[in-house]
C-alpha atoms as a PDB file:
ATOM      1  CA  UNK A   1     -59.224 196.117 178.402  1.00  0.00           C
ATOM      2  CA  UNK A   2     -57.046 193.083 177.639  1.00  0.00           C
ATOM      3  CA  UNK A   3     -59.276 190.873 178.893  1.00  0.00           C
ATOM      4  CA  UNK A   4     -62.630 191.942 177.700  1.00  0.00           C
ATOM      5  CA  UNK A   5     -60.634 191.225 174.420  1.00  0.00           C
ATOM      6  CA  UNK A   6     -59.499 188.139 175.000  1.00  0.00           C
ATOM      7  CA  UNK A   7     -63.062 187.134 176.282  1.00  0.00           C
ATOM      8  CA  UNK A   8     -64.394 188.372 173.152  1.00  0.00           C
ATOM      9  CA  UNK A   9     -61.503 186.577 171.222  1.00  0.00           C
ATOM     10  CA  UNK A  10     -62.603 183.267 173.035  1.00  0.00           C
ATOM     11  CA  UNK A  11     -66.429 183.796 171.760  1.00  0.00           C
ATOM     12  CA  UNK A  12     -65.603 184.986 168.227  1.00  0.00           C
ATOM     13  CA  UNK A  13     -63.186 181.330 168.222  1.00  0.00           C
ATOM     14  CA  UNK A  14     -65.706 179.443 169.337  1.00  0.00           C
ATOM     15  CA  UNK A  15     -68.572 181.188 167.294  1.00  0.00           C
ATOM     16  CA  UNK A  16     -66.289 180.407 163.951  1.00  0.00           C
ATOM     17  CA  UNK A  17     -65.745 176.581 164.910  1.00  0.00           C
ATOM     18  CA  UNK A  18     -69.558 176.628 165.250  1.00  0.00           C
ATOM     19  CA  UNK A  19     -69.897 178.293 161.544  1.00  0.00           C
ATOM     20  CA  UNK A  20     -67.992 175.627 159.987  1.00  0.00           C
ATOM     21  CA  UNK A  21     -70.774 173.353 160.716  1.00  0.00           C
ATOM     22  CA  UNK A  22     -73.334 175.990 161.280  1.00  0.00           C
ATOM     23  CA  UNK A  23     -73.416 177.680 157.731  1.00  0.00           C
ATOM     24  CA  UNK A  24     -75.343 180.793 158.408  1.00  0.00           C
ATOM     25  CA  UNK A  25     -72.582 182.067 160.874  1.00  0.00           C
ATOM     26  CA  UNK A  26     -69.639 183.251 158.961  1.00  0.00           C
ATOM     27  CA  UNK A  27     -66.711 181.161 159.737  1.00  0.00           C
ATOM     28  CA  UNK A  28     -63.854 183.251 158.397  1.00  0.00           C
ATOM     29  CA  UNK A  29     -64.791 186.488 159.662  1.00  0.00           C
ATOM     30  CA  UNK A  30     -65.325 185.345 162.849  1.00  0.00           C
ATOM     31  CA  UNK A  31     -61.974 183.617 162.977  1.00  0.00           C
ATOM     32  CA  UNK A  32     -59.920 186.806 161.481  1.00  0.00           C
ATOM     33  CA  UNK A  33     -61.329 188.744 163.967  1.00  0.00           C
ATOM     34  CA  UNK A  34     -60.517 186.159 166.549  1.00  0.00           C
ATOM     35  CA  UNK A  35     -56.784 186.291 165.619  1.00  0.00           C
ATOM     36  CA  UNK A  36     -57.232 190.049 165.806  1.00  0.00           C
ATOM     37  CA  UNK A  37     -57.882 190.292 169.056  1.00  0.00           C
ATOM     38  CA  UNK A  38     -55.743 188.120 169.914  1.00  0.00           C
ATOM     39  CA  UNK A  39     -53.068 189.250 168.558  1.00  0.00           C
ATOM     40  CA  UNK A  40     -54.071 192.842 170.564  1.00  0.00           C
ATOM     41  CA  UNK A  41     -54.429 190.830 173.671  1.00  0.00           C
ATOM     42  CA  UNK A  42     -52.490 187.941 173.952  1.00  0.00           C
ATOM     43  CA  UNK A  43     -49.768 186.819 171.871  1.00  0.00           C
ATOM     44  CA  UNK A  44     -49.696 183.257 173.358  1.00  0.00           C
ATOM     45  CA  UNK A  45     -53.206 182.602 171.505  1.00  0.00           C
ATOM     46  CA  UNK A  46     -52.562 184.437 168.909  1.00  0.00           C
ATOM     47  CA  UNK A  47     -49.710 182.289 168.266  1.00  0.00           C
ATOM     48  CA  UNK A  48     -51.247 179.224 169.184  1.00  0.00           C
ATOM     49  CA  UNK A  49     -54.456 179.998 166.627  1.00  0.00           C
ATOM     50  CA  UNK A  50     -52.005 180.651 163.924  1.00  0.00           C
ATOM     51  CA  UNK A  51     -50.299 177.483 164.506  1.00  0.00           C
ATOM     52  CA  UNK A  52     -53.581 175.216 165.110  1.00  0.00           C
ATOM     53  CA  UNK A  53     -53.338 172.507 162.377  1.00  0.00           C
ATOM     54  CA  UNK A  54     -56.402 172.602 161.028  1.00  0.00           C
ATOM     55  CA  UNK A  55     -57.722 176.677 161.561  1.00  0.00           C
ATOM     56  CA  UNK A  56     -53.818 178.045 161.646  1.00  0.00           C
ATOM     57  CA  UNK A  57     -53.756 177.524 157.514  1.00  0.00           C
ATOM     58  CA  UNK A  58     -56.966 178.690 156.584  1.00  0.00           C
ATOM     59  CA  UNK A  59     -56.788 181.790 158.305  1.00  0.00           C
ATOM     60  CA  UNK A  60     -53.152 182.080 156.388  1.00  0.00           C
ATOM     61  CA  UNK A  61     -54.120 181.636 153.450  1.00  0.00           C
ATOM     62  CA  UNK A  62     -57.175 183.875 153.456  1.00  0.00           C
ATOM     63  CA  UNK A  63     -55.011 186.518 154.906  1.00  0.00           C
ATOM     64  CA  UNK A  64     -52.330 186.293 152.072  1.00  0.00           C
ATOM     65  CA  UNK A  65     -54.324 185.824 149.123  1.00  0.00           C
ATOM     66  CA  UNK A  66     -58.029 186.544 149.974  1.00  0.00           C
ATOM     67  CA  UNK A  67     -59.121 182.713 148.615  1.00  0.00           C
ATOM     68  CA  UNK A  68     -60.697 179.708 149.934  1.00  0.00           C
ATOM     69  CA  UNK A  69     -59.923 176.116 148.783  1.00  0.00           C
ATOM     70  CA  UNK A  70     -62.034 174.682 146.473  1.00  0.00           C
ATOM     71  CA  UNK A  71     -62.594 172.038 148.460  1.00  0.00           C
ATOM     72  CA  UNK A  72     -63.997 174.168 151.150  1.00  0.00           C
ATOM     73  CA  UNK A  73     -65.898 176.106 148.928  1.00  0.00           C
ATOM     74  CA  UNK A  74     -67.816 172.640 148.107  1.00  0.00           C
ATOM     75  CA  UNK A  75     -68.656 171.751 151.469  1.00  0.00           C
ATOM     76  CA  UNK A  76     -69.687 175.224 152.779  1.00  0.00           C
ATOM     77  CA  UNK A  77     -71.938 175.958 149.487  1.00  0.00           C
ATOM     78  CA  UNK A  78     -73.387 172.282 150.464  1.00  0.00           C
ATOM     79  CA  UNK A  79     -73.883 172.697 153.631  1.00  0.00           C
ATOM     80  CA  UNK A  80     -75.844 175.891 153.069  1.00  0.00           C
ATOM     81  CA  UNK A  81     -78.148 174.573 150.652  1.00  0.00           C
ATOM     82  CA  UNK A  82     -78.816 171.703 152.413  1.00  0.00           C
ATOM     83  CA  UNK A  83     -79.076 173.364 155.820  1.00  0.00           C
ATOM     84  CA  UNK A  84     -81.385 176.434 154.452  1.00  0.00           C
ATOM     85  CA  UNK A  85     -83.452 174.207 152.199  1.00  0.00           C
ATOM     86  CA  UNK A  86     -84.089 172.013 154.776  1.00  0.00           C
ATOM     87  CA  UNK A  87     -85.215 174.737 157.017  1.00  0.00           C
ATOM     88  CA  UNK A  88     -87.180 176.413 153.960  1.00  0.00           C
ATOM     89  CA  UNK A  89     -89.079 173.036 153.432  1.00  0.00           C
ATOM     90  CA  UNK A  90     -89.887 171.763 156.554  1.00  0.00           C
ATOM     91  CA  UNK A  91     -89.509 174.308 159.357  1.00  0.00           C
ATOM     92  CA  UNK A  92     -91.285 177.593 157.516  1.00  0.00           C
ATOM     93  CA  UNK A  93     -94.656 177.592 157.601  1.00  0.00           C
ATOM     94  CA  UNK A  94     -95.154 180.933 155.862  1.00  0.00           C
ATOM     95  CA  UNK A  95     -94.226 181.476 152.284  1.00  0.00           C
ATOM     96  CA  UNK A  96     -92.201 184.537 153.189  1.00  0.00           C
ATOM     97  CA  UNK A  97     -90.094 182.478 155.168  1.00  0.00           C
ATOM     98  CA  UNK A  98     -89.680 180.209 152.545  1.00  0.00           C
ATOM     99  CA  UNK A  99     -88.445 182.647 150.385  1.00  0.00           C
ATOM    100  CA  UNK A 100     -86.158 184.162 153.161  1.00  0.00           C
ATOM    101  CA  UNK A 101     -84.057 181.250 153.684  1.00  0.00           C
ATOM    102  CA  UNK A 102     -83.616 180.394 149.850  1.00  0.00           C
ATOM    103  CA  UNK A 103     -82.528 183.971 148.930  1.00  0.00           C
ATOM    104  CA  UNK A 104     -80.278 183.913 152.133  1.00  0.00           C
ATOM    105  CA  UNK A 105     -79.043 180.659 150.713  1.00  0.00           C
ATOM    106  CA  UNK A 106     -78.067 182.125 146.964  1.00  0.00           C
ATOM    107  CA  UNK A 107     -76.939 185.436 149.201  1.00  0.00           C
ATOM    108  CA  UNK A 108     -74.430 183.286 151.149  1.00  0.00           C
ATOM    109  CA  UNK A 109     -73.234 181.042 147.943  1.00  0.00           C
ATOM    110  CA  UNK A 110     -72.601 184.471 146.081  1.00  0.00           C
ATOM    111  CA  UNK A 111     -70.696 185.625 148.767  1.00  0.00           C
ATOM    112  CA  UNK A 112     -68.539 182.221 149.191  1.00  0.00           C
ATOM    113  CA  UNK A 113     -68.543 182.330 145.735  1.00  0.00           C
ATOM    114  CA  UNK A 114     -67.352 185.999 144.716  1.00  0.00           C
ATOM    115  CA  UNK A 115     -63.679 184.892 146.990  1.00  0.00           C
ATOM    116  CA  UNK A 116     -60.864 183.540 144.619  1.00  0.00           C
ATOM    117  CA  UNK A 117     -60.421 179.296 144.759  1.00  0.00           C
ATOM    118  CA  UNK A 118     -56.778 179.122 146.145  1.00  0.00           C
ATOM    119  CA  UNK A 119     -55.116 176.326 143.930  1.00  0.00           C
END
């Protein structure tokens, strides 16, 4: 059992460093339940993720106060609009499609959006 959940730790990591420049995979779920399972499985990478530079204080300070930076609010509402617009204009065909990816953009900026701004 402690493996399967480190091996599922390792993919929800990986997954979240792939939604910080992926928008429509959720990057802070996926790295909460990262240090979850590590921290079941394996308190080496537990400690390690909590300690990374760069992912170590985000996932901090959305544990302790349930915000997000503004500055990372910015780029992630950005990066959706220009990632899902893009698609909406020149990948979909369909107008349905279209549609899709614009409400899933204004979906996904509410969400981002509904979190405090940590100051």
């Amino acid at each position: 059992m402690r493996w399967l959940l480190i091996i599922l730790g390792v993919l929800s990591l990986g997954l979240g460093i792939l939604g910080i420049f992926l928008p429509v995979l959720p990057t802070t779920p996926l790295l909460l339940l990262a240090s979850a399972l590590f921290l079941r499985s394996h308190k080496g990478l537990y400690d390690w993720l909590m300690n990374h530079p760069r992912l170590g204080p985000y996932i901090r300070n959305f544990m302790i106060n349930k915000s997000i930076p503004l500055k990372i609010k910015v780029i992630s509402v950005t990066m959706v609009w220009l990632t899902l617009l893009n698609c909406a204009i020149f990948v979909a065909e369909h107008w349905a499609f279209r549609l899709f990816f614009i409400l899933l953009a204004a979906a996904i900026t509410a969400h981002i959006l509904s979190y405090k701004t940590l100051k």
